[in-house]
Protein backbone atom coordinates (compact mmCIF):
# COMPACT_ATOMS: atom_id res chain seq x y z
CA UNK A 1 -12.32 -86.55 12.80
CA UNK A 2 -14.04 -87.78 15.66
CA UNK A 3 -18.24 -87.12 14.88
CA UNK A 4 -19.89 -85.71 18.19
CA UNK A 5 -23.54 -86.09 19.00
CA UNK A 6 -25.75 -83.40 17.04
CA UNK A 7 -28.41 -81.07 18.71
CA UNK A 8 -31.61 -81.52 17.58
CA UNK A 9 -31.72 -77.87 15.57
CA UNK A 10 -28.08 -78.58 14.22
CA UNK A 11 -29.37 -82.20 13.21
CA UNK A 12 -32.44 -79.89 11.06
CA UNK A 13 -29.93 -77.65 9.35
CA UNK A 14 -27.47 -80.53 8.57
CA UNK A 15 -30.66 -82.19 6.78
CA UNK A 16 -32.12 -79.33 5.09
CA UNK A 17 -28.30 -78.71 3.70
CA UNK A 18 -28.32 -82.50 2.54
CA UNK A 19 -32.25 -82.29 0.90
CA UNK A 20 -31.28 -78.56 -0.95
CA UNK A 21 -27.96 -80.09 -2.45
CA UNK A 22 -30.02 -82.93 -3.20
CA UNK A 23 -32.82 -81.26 -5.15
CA UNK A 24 -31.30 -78.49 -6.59
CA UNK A 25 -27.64 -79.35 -7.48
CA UNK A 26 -26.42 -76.81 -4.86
CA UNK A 27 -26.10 -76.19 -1.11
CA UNK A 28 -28.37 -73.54 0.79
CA UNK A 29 -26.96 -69.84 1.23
CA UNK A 30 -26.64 -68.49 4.77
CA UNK A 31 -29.94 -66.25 3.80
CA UNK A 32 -31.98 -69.61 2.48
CA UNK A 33 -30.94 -71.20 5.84
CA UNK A 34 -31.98 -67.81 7.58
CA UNK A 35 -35.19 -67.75 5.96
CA UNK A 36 -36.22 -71.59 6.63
CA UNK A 37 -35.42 -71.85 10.19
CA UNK A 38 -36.77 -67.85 10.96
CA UNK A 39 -33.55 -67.10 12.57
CA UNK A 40 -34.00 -63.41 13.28
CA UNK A 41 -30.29 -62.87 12.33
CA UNK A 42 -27.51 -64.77 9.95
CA UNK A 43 -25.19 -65.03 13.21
CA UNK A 44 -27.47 -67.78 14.61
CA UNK A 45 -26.59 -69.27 11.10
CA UNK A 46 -22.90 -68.95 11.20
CA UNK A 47 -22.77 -70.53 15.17
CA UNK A 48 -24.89 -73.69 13.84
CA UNK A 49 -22.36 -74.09 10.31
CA UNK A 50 -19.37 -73.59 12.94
CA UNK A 51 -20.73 -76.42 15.49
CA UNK A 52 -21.49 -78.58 12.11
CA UNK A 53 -17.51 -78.03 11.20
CA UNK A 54 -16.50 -78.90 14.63
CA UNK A 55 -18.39 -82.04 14.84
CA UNK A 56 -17.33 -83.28 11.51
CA UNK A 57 -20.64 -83.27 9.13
CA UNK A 58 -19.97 -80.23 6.65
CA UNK A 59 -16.68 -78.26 5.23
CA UNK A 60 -16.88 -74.43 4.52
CA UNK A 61 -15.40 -72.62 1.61
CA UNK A 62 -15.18 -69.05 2.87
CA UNK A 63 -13.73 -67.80 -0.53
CA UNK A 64 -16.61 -69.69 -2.24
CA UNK A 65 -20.26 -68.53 -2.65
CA UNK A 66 -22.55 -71.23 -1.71
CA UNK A 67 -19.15 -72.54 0.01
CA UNK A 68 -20.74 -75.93 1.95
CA UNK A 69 -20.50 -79.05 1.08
CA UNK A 70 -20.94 -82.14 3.02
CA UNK A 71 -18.08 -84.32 4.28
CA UNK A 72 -18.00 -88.18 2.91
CA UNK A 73 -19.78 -89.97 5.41
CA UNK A 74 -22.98 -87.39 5.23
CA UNK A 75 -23.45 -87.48 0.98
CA UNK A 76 -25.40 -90.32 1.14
CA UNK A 77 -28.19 -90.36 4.13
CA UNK A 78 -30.32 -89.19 1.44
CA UNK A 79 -30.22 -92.71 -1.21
CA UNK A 80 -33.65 -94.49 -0.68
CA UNK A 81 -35.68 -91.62 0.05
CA UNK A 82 -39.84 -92.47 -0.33
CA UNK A 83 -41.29 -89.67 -2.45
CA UNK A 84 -45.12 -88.62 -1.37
CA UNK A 85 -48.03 -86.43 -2.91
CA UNK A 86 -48.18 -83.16 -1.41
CA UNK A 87 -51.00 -80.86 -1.82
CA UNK A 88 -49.99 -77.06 -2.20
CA UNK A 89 -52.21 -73.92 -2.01
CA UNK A 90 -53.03 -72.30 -5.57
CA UNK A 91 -53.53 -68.65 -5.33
CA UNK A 92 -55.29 -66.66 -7.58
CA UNK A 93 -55.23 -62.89 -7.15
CA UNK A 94 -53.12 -61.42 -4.63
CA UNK A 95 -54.63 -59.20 -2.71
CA UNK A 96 -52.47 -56.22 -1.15
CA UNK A 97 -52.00 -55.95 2.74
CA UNK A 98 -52.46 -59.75 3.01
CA UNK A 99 -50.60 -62.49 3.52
CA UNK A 100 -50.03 -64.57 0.51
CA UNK A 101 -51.48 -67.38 1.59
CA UNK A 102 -54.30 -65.48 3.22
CA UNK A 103 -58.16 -67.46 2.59
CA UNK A 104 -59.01 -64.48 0.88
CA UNK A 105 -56.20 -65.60 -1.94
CA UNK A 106 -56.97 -69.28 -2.52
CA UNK A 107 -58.13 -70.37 -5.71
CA UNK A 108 -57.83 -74.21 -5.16
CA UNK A 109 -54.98 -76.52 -4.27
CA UNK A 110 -52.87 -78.78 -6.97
CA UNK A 111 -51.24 -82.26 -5.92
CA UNK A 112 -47.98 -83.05 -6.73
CA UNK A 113 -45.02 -85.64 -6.33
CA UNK A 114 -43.03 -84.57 -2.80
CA UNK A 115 -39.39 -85.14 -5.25
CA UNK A 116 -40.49 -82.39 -7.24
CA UNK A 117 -40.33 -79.61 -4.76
CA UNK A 118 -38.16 -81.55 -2.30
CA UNK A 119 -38.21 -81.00 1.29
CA UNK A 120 -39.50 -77.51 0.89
CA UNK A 121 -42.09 -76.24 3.10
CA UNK A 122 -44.51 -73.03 3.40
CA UNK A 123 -45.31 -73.76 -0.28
CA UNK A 124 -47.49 -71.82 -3.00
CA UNK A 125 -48.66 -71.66 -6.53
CA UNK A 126 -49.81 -69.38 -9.54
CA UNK A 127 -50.49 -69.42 -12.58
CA UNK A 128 -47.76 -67.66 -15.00
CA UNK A 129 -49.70 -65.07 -16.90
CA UNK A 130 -47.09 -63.30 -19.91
CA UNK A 131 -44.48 -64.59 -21.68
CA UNK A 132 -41.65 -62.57 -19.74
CA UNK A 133 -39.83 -65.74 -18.11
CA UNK A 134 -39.60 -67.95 -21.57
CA UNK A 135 -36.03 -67.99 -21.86
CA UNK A 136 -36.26 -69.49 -18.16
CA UNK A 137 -38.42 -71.89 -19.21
CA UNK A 138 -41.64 -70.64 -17.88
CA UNK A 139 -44.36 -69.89 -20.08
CA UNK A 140 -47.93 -68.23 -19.96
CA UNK A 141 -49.93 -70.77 -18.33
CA UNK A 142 -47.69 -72.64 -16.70
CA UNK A 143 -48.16 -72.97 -12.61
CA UNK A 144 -44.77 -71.40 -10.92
CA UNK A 145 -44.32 -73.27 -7.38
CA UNK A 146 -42.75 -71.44 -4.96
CA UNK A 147 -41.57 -71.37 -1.33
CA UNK A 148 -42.42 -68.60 0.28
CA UNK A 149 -39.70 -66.26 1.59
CA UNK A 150 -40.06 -62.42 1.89
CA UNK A 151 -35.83 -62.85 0.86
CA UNK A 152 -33.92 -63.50 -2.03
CA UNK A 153 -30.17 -64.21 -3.52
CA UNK A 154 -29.16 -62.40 -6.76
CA UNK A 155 -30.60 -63.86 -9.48
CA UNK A 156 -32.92 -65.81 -7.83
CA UNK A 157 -36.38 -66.15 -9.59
CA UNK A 158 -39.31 -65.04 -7.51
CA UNK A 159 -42.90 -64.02 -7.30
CA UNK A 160 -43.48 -60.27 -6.12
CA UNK A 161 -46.07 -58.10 -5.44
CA UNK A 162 -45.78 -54.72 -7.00
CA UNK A 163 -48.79 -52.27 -5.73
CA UNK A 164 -51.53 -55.41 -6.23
CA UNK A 165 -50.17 -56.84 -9.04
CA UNK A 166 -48.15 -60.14 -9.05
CA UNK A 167 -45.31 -60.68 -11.36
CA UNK A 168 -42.29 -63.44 -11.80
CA UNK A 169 -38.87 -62.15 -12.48
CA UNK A 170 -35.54 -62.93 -11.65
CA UNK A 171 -34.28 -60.61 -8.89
CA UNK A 172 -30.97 -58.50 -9.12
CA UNK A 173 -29.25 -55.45 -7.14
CA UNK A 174 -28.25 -52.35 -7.95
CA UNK A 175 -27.35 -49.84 -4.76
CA UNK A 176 -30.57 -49.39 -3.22
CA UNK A 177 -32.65 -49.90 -6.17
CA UNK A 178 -34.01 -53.70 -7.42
CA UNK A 179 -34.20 -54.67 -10.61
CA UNK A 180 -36.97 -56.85 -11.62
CA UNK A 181 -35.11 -58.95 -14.49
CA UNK A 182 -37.27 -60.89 -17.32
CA UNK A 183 -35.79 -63.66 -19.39
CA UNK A 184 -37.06 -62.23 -22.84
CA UNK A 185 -34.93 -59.69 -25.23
CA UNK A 186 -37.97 -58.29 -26.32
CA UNK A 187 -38.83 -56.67 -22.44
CA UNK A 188 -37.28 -53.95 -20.25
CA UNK A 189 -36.04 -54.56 -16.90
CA UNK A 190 -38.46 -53.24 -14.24
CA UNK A 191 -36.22 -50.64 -11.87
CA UNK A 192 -37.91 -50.87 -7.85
CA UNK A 193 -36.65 -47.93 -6.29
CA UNK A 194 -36.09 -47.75 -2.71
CA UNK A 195 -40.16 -46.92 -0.90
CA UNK A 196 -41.80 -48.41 -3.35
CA UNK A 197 -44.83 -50.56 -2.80
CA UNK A 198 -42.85 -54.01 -3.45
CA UNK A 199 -42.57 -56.75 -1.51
CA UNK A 200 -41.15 -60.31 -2.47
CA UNK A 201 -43.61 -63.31 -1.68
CA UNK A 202 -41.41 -66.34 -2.56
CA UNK A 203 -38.74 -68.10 -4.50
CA UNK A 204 -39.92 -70.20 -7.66
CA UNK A 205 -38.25 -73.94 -7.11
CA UNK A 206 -40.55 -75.52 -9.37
CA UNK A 207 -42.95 -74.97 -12.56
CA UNK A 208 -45.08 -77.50 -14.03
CA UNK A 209 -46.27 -76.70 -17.52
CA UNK A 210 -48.60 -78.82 -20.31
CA UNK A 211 -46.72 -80.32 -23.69
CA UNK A 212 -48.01 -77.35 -25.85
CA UNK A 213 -46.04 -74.86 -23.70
CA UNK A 214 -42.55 -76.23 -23.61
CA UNK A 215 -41.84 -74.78 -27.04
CA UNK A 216 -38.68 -72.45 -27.48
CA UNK A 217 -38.17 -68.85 -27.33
């Protein structure tokens, strides 16, 4: 198939699908893509993934969740790639009515390697506080990093505020309601029914954790 030149927005999308399959094992949902590029509707999604198929760079799976995948002569742009520090905001109480990454919320900022959170931008961290997320993994005391997104796939992990308290959970729906999922037996689900004060502030890519913590459940 004959490649045709790229527009400068469809040449962005086809490189944040290459960087998320590259990172994370997976391509980018319609939603993820949504949420990076601030499209104010998945339709302006769907027109860029259709001029993408047209032009040769990606195949679609409509029968498949997470159906992209890149076509030969894209799956390996990525080899060679110079990794960077990157410094990311660490917040310490969230304060309701604010942005996340409001002044008001800083604590301090961490620096880590760029291949550990990938080409992900509009970054934040907290501290894990509770043991509710050790079957994921995450333990009290470890610093969740995550990209902030006010969406989020089924069974995605994320930070959310719940009145002025923020908590990490893996996110699940039921009808209207949202179920705030944690990855210990010994917990209950937390049920969000539809008006409450609950709001998601990002996606957890990333944790980083000392030795003593990465014991098992």
């Amino acid at each position: 198939m004959k490649q045709s030149v790229l527009t400068k927005r469809q040449a962005e999308i086809l490189d944040f699908i290459r960087s998320h399959i590259h990172y994370s094992g997976f391509p980018p949902t319609i939603s993820e893509i949504q949420e990076h590029f601030s499209f104010r509707s998945p339709n302006a999604v769907q027109e860029h993934l259709k001029a993408l198929v047209r032009k040769g760079q990606i195949r679609r799976n409509p029968k498949q969740w997470r159906g992209l995948e890149l076509t030969a002569a894209n799956k390996s742009k990525d080899e060679g790639t110079q990794y960077s520090t990157i410094s990311i905001p660490l917040i310490g109480r969230v304060t309701a009515g604010l942005p996340v990454l409001a002044e008001e919320n800083f604590e301090g900022t961490i620096s880590v390697d760029r291949s550990i959170v990938g080409r992900a931008t509009k970054l934040f961290a907290l501290h894990v506080r509770g043991d509710s997320m050790i079957k994921a993994g995450i333990y009290h005391g470890d610093i969740a990093i995550a990209q902030q997104q006010s969406v989020a796939d089924q069974g995605d992990i994320i930070i959310a505020l719940l009145g002025d308290e923020a908590t990490v959970k893996r996110i699940f729906r039921k009808g209207k309601a949202i179920i705030l999922q944690p990855e210990n037996d010994m917990m209950t689900p937390l049920r969000i029914s539809e008006g409450s004060d609950f709001r998601i502030l990002g996606k957890v890519i990333a944790t980083l954790h000392r030795i003593e913590n990465a014991r098992t459940a």
